[in-house]
N, C-alpha and C. Protein backbone atom coordinates (compact mmCIF):
# COMPACT_ATOMS: atom_id res chain seq x y z
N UNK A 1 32.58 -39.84 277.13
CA UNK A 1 33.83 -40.45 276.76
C UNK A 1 34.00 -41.80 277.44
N UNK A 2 34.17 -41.88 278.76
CA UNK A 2 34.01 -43.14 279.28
C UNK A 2 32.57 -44.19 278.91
N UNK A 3 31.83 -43.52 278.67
CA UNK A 3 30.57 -44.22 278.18
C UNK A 3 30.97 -45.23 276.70
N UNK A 4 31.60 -44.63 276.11
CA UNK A 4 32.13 -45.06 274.66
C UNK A 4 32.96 -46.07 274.95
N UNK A 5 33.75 -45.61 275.80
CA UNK A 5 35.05 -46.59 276.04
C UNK A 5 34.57 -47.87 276.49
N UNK A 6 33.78 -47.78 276.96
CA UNK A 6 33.07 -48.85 278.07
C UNK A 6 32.29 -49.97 277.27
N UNK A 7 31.37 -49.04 276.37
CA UNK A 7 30.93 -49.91 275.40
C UNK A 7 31.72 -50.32 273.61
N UNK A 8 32.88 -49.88 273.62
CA UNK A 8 33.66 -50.64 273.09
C UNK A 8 34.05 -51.67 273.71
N UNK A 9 34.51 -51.40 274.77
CA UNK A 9 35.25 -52.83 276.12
C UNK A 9 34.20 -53.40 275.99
N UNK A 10 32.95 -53.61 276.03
CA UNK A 10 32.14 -54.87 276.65
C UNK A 10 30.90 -54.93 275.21
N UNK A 11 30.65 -54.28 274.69
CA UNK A 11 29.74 -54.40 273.75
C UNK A 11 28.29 -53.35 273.91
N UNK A 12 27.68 -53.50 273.02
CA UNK A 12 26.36 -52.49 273.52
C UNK A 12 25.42 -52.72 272.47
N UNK A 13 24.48 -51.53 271.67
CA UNK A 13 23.34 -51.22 270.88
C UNK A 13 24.14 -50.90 269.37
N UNK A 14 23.88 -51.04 268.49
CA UNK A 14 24.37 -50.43 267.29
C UNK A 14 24.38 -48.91 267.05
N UNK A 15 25.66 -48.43 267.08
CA UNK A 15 25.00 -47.06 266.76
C UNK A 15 24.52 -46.33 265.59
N UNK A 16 23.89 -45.01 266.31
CA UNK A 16 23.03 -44.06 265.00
C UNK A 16 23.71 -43.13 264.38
N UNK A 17 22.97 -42.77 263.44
CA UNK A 17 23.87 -41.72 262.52
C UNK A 17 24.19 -40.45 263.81
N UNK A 18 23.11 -39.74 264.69
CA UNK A 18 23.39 -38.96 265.46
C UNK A 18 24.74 -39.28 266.64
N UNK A 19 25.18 -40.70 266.82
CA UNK A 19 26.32 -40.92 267.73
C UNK A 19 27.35 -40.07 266.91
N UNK A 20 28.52 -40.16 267.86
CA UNK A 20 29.71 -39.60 267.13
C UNK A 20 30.85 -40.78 267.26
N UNK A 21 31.42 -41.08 266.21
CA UNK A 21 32.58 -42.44 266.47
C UNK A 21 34.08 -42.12 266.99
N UNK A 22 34.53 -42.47 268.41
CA UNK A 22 35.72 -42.22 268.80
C UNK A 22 36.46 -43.54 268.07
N UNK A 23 37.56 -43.24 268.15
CA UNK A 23 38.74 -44.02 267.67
C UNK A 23 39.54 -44.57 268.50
N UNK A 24 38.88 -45.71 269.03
CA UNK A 24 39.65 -46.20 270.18
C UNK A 24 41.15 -47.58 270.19
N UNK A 25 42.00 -47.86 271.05
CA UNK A 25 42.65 -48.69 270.28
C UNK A 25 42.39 -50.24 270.43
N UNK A 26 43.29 -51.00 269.66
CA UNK A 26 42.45 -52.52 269.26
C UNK A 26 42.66 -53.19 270.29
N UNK A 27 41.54 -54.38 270.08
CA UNK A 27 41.75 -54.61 271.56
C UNK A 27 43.32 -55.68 272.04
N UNK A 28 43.43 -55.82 273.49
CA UNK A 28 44.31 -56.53 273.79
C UNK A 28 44.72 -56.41 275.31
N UNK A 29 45.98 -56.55 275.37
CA UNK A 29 46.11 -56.27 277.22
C UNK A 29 46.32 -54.98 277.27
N UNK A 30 46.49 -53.89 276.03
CA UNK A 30 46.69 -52.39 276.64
C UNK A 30 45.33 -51.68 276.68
N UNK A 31 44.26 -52.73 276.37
CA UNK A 31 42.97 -52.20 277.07
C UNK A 31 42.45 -52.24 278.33
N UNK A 32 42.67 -52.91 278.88
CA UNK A 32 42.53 -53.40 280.10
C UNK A 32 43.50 -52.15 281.14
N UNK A 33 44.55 -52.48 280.73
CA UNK A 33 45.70 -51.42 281.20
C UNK A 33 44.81 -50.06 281.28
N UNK A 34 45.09 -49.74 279.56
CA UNK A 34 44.42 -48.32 279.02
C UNK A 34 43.25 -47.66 279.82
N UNK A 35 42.51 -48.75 280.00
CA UNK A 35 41.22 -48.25 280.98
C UNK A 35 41.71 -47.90 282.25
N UNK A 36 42.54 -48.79 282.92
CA UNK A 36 42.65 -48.13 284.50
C UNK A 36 43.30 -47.40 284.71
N UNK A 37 44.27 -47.03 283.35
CA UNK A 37 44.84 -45.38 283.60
C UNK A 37 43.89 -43.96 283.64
N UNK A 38 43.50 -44.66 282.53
CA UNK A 38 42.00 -43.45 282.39
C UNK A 38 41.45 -43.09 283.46
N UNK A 39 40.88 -44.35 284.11
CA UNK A 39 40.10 -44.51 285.30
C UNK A 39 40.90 -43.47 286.22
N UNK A 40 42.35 -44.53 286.68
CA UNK A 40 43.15 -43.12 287.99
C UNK A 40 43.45 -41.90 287.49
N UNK A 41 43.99 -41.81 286.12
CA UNK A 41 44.15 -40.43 286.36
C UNK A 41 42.83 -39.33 286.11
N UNK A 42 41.62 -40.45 286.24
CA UNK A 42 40.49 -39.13 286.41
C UNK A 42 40.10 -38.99 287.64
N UNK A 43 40.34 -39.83 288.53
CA UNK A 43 40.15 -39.60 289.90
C UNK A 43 41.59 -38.63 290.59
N UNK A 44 42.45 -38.94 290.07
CA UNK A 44 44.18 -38.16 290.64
C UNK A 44 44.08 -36.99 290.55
N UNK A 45 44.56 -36.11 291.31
CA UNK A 45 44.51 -34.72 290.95
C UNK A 45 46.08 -34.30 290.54
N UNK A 46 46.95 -35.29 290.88
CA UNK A 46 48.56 -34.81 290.56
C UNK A 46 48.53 -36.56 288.89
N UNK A 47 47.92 -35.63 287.92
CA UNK A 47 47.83 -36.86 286.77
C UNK A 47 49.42 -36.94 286.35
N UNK A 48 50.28 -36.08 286.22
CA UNK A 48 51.71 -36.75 285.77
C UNK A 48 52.19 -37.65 286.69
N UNK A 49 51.76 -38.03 287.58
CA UNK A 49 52.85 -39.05 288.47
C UNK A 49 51.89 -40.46 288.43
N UNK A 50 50.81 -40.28 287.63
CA UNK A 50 50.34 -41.57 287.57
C UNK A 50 50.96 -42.57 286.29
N UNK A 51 51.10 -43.83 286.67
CA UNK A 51 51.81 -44.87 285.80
C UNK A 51 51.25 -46.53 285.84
N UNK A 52 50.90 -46.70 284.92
CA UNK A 52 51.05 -48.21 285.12
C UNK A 52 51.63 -48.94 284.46
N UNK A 53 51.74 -49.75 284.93
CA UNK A 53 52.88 -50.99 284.48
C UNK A 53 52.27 -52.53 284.21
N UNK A 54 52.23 -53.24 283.25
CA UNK A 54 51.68 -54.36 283.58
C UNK A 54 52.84 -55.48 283.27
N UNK A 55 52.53 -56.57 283.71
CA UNK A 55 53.87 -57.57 284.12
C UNK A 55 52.90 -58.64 283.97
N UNK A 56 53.06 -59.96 283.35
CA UNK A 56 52.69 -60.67 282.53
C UNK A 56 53.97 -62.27 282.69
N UNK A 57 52.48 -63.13 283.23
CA UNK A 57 53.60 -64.74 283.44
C UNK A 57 52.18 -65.39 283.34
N UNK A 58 52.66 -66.59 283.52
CA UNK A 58 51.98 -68.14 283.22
C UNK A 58 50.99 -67.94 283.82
N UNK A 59 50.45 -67.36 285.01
CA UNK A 59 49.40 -67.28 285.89
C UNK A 59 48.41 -66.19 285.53
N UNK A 60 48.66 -65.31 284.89
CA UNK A 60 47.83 -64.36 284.23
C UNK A 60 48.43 -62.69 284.27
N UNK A 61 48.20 -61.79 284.42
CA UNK A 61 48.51 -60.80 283.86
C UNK A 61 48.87 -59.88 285.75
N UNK A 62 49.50 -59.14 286.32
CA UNK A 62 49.47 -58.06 287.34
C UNK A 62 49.63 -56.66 286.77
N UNK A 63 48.95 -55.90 286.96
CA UNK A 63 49.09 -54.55 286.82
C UNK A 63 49.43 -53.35 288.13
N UNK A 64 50.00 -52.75 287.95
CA UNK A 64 50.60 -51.72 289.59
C UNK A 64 50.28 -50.41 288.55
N UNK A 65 49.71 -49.92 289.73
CA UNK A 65 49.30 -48.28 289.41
C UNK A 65 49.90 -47.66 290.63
N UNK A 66 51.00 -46.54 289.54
CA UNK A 66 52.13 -45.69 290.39
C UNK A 66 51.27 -44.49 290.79
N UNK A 67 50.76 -43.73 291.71
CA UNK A 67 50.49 -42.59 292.13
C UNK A 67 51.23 -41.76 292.97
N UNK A 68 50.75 -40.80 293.20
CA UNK A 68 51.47 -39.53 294.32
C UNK A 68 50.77 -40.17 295.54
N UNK A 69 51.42 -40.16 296.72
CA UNK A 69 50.52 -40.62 298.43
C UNK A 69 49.29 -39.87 298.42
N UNK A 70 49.23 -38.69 297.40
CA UNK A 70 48.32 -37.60 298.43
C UNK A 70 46.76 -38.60 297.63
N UNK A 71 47.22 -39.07 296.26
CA UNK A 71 46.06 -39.16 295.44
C UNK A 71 45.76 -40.90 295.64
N UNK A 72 46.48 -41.69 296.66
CA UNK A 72 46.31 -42.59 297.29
C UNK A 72 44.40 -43.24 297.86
N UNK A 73 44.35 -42.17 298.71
CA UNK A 73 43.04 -42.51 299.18
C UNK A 73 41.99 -42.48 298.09
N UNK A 74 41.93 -41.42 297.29
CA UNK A 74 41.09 -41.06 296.01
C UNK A 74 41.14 -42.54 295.29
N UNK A 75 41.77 -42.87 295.07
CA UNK A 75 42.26 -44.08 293.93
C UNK A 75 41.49 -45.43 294.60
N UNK A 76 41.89 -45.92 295.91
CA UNK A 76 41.37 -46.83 296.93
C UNK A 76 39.97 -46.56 297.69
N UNK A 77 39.83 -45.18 297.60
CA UNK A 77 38.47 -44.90 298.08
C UNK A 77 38.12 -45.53 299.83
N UNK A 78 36.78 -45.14 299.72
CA UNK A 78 36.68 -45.64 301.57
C UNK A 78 36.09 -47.20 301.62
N UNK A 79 36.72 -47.84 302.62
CA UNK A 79 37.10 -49.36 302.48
C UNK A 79 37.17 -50.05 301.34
N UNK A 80 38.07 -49.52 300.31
CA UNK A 80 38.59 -49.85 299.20
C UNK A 80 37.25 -50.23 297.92
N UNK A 81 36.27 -48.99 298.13
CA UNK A 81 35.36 -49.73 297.17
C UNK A 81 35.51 -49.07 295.66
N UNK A 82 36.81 -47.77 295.86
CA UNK A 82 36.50 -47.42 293.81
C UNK A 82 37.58 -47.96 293.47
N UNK A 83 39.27 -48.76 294.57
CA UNK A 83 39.44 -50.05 293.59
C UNK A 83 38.73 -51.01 293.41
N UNK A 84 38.44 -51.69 294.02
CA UNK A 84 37.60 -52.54 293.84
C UNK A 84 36.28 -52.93 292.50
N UNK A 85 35.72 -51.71 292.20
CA UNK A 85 34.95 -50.99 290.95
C UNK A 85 36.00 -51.26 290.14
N UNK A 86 37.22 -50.97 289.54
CA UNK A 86 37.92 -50.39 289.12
C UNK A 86 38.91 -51.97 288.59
N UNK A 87 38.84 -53.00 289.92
CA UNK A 87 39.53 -53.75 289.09
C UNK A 87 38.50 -55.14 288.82
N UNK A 88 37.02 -54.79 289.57
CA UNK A 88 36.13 -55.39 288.30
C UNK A 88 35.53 -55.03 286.94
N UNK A 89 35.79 -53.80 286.33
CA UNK A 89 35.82 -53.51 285.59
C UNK A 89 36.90 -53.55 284.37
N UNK A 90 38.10 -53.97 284.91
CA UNK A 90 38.89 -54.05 284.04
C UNK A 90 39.12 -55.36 283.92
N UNK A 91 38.35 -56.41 285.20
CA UNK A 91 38.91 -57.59 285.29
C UNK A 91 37.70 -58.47 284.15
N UNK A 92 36.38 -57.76 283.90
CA UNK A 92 35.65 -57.99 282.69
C UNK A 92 35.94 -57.59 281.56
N UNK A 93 36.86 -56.61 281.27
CA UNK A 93 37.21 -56.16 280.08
C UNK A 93 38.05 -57.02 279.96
N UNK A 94 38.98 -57.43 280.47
CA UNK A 94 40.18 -58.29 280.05
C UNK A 94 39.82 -59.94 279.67
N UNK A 95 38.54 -60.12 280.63
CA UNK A 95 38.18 -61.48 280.43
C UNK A 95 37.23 -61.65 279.01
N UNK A 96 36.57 -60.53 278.59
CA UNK A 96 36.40 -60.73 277.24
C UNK A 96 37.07 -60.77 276.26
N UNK A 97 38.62 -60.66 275.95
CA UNK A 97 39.78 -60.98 275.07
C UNK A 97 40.22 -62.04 275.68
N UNK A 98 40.01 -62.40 276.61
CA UNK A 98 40.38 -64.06 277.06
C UNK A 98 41.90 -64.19 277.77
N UNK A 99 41.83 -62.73 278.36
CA UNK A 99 43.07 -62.10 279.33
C UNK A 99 42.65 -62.55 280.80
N UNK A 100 43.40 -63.25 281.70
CA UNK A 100 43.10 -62.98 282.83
C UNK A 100 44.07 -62.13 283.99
N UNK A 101 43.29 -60.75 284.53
CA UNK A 101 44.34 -60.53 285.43
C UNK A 101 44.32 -60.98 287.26
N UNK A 102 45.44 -61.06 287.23
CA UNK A 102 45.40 -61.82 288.55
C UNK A 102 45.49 -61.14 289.84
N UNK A 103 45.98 -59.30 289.72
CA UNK A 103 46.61 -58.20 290.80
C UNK A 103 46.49 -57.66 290.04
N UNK A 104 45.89 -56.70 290.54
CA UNK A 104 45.67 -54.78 290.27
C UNK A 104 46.10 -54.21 291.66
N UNK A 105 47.79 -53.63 291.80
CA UNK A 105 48.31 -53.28 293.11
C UNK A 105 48.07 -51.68 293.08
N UNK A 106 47.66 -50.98 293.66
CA UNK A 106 48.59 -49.26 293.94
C UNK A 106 49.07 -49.42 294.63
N UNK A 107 50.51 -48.87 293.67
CA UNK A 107 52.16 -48.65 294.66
C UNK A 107 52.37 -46.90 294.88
N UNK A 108 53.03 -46.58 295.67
CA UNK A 108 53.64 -45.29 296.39
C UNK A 108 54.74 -45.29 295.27
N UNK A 109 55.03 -43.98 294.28
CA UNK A 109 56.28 -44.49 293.74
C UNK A 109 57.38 -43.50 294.78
């Protein structure tokens, strides 16, 4: 599933009759978004309290991802390397629609 998603976001191989076609949505800034929800709430173990929000001005795009404290570290990982993954990955997805984001925060809600 993320494999698909991924190569919708960035491009890939043509597929074969044996692939199967997900239905993903068009692109824009709720891809970019769309992905890093995916992303936290597959790492979160409390997935209803995850949220994001994106907020949008002249300078480019910020996104805040709401979690529970406990699912905090999971999300940031050790010395912050699966955000980090997480907002270069979305920060290439976005730059191929010609989005730039400028902050990818996790907030405590």
């Amino acid at each position: 599933m993320v494999l698909k998603l991924l190569k919708n976001l960035f491009g890939g191989p043509e597929e074969t009759a044996a692939t199967q076609t997900v239905q993903l949505p068009e692109p824009g800034i709720a891809n970019a978004a769309g992905l890093i929800e995916y992303l936290v709430k597959s790492l979160a173990a409390t997935i209803n309290d995850v949220r994001v929000e994106t907020v949008e001005d002249d300078k480019g795009m910020v996104i805040r991802v709401h979690c529970h404290k406990d699912d905090m570290g999971r999300i940031i990982g050790k010395n912050g390397k699966t955000i980090g993954a997480i907002r270069h990955l979305a920060t290439d997805a976005a730059a191929r629609q010609k989005i730039r984001i400028r902050k990818i925060e996790v907030v405590e809600p």
